[in-house]
C-alpha atoms as a PDB file:
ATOM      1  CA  UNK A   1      -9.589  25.452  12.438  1.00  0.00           C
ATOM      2  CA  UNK A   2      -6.330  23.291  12.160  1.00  0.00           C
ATOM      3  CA  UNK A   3      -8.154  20.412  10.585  1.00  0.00           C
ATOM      4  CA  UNK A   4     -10.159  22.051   7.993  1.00  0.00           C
ATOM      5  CA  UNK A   5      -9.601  20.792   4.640  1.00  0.00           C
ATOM      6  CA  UNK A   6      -9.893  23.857   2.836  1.00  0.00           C
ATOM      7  CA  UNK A   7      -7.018  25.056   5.092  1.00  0.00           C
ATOM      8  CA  UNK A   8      -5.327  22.419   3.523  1.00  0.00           C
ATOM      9  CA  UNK A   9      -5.567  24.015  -0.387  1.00  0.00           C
ATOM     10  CA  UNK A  10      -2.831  26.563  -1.409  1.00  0.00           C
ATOM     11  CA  UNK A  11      -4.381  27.540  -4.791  1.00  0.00           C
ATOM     12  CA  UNK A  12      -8.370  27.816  -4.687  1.00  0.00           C
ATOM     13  CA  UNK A  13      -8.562  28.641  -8.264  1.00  0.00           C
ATOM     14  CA  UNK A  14      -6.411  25.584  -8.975  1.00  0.00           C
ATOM     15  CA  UNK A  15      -8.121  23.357  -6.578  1.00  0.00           C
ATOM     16  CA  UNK A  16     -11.693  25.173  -8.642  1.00  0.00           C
ATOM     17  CA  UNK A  17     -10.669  24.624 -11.960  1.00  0.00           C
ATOM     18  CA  UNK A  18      -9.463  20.856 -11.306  1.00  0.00           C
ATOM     19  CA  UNK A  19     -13.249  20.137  -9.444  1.00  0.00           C
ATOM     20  CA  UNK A  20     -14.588  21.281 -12.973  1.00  0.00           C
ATOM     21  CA  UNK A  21     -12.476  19.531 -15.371  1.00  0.00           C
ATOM     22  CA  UNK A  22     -12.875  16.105 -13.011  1.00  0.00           C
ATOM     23  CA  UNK A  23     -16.684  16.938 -13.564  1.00  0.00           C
ATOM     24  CA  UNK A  24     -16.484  17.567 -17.152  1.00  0.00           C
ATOM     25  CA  UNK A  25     -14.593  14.569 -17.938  1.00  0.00           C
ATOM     26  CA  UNK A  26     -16.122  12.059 -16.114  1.00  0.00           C
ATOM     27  CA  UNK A  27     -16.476   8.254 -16.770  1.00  0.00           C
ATOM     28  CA  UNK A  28     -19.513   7.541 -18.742  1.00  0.00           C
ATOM     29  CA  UNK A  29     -21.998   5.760 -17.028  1.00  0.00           C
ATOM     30  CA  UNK A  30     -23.142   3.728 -19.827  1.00  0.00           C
ATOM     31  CA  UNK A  31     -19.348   2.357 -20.621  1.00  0.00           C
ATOM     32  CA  UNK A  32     -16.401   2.642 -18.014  1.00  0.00           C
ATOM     33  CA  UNK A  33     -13.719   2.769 -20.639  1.00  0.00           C
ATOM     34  CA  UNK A  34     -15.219   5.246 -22.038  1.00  0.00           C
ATOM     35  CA  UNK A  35     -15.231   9.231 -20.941  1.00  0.00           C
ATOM     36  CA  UNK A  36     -18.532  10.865 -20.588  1.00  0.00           C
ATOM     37  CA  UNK A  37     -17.758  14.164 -22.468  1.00  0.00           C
ATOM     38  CA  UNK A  38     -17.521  14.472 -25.896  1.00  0.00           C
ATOM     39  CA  UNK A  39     -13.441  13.825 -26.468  1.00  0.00           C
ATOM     40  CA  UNK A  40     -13.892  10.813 -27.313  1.00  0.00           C
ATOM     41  CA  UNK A  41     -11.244   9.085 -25.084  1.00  0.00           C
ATOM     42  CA  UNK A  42     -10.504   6.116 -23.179  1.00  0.00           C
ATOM     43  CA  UNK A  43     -11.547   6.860 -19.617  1.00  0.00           C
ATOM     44  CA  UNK A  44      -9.706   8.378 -17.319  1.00  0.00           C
ATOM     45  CA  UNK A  45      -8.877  10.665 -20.304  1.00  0.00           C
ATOM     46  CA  UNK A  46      -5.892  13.192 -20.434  1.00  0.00           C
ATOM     47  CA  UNK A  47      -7.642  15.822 -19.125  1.00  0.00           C
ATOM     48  CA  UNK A  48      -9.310  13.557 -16.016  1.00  0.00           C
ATOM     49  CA  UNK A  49      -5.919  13.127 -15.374  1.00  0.00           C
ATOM     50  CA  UNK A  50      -4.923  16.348 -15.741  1.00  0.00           C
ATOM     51  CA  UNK A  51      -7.537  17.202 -13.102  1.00  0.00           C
ATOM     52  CA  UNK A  52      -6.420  14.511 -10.789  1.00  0.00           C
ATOM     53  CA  UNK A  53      -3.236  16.077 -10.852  1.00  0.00           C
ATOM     54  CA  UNK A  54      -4.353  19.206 -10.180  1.00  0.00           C
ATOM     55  CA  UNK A  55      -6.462  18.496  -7.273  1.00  0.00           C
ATOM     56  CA  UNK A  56      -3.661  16.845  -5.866  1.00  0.00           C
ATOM     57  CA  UNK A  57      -1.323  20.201  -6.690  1.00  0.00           C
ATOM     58  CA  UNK A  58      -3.832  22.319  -5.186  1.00  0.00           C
ATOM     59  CA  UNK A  59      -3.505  20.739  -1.658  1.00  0.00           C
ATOM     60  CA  UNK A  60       0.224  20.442  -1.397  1.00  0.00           C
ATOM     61  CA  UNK A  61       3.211  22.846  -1.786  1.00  0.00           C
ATOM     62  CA  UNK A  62       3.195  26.068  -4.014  1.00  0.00           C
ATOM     63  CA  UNK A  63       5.501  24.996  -6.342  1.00  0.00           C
ATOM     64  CA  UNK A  64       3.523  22.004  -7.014  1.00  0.00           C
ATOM     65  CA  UNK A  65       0.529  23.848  -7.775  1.00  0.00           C
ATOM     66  CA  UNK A  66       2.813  26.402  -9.901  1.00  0.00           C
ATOM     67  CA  UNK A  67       4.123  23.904 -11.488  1.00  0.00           C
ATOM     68  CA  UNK A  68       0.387  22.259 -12.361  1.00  0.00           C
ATOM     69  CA  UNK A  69      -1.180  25.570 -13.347  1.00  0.00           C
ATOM     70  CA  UNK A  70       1.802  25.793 -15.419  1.00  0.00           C
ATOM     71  CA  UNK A  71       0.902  22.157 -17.338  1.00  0.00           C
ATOM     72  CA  UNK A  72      -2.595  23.410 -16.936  1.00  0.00           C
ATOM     73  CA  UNK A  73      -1.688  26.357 -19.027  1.00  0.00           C
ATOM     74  CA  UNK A  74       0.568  24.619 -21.736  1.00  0.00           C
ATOM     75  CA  UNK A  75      -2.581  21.892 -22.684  1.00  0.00           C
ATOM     76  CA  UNK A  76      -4.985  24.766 -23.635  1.00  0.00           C
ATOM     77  CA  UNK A  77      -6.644  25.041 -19.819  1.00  0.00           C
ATOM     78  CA  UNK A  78      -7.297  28.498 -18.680  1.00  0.00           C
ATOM     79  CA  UNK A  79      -6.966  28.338 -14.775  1.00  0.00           C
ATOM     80  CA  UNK A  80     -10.465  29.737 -13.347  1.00  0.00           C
ATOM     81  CA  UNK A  81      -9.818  33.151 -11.230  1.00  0.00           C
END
C-alpha cells in the first residue's frame, strides 16, 4: 500500500535502533531538563538527539541513513540488525 508508513523507511534496523535509543533516553518525568536515563544530561541529551536524527534518516534517502548509521557508529552505537 502506497501510503503505508513503513513503506516510507529505507533502513529498518536504523529506523529500530533510533525507536530504542529515543526510548532509552527519554525526558524524565519528574524534571524536563533533565534526561530520564542515567547520563546524566540536560534533556534532549546527545544521544535523544542522535535518535531524532536517526529516525528522521531512516525515512528519507539512503545516503542519509548511511550517513546516520555512520555517526551512529562513530559515538559508540552499534546499529541493531
Amino acid at each position: 500500500m502506497a501510503n503505508d508508513p513503513a513503506e516510507r523507511i529505507v533502513d529498518q534496523a536504523l529506523a529500530r535502533t533510533a525507536d530504542q535509543l529515543a526510548a532509552a533516553h527519554s525526558q524524565h518525568p519528574d524534571n524536563p531538563r533533565r534526561c530520564a536515563a542515567g547520563c546524566h544530561s540536560a534533556w534532549p541529551c546527545m544521544s535523544h538527539r542522535f535518535a531524532e536524527r536517526a529516525r528522521h534518516a531512516a525515512r528519507g534517502d539512503w545516503r542519509d541513513a548511511w550517513t546516520a548509521r555512520h555517526d551512529l557508529a562513530s559515538a559508540g552505537i552499534p546499529v541493531a540488525g
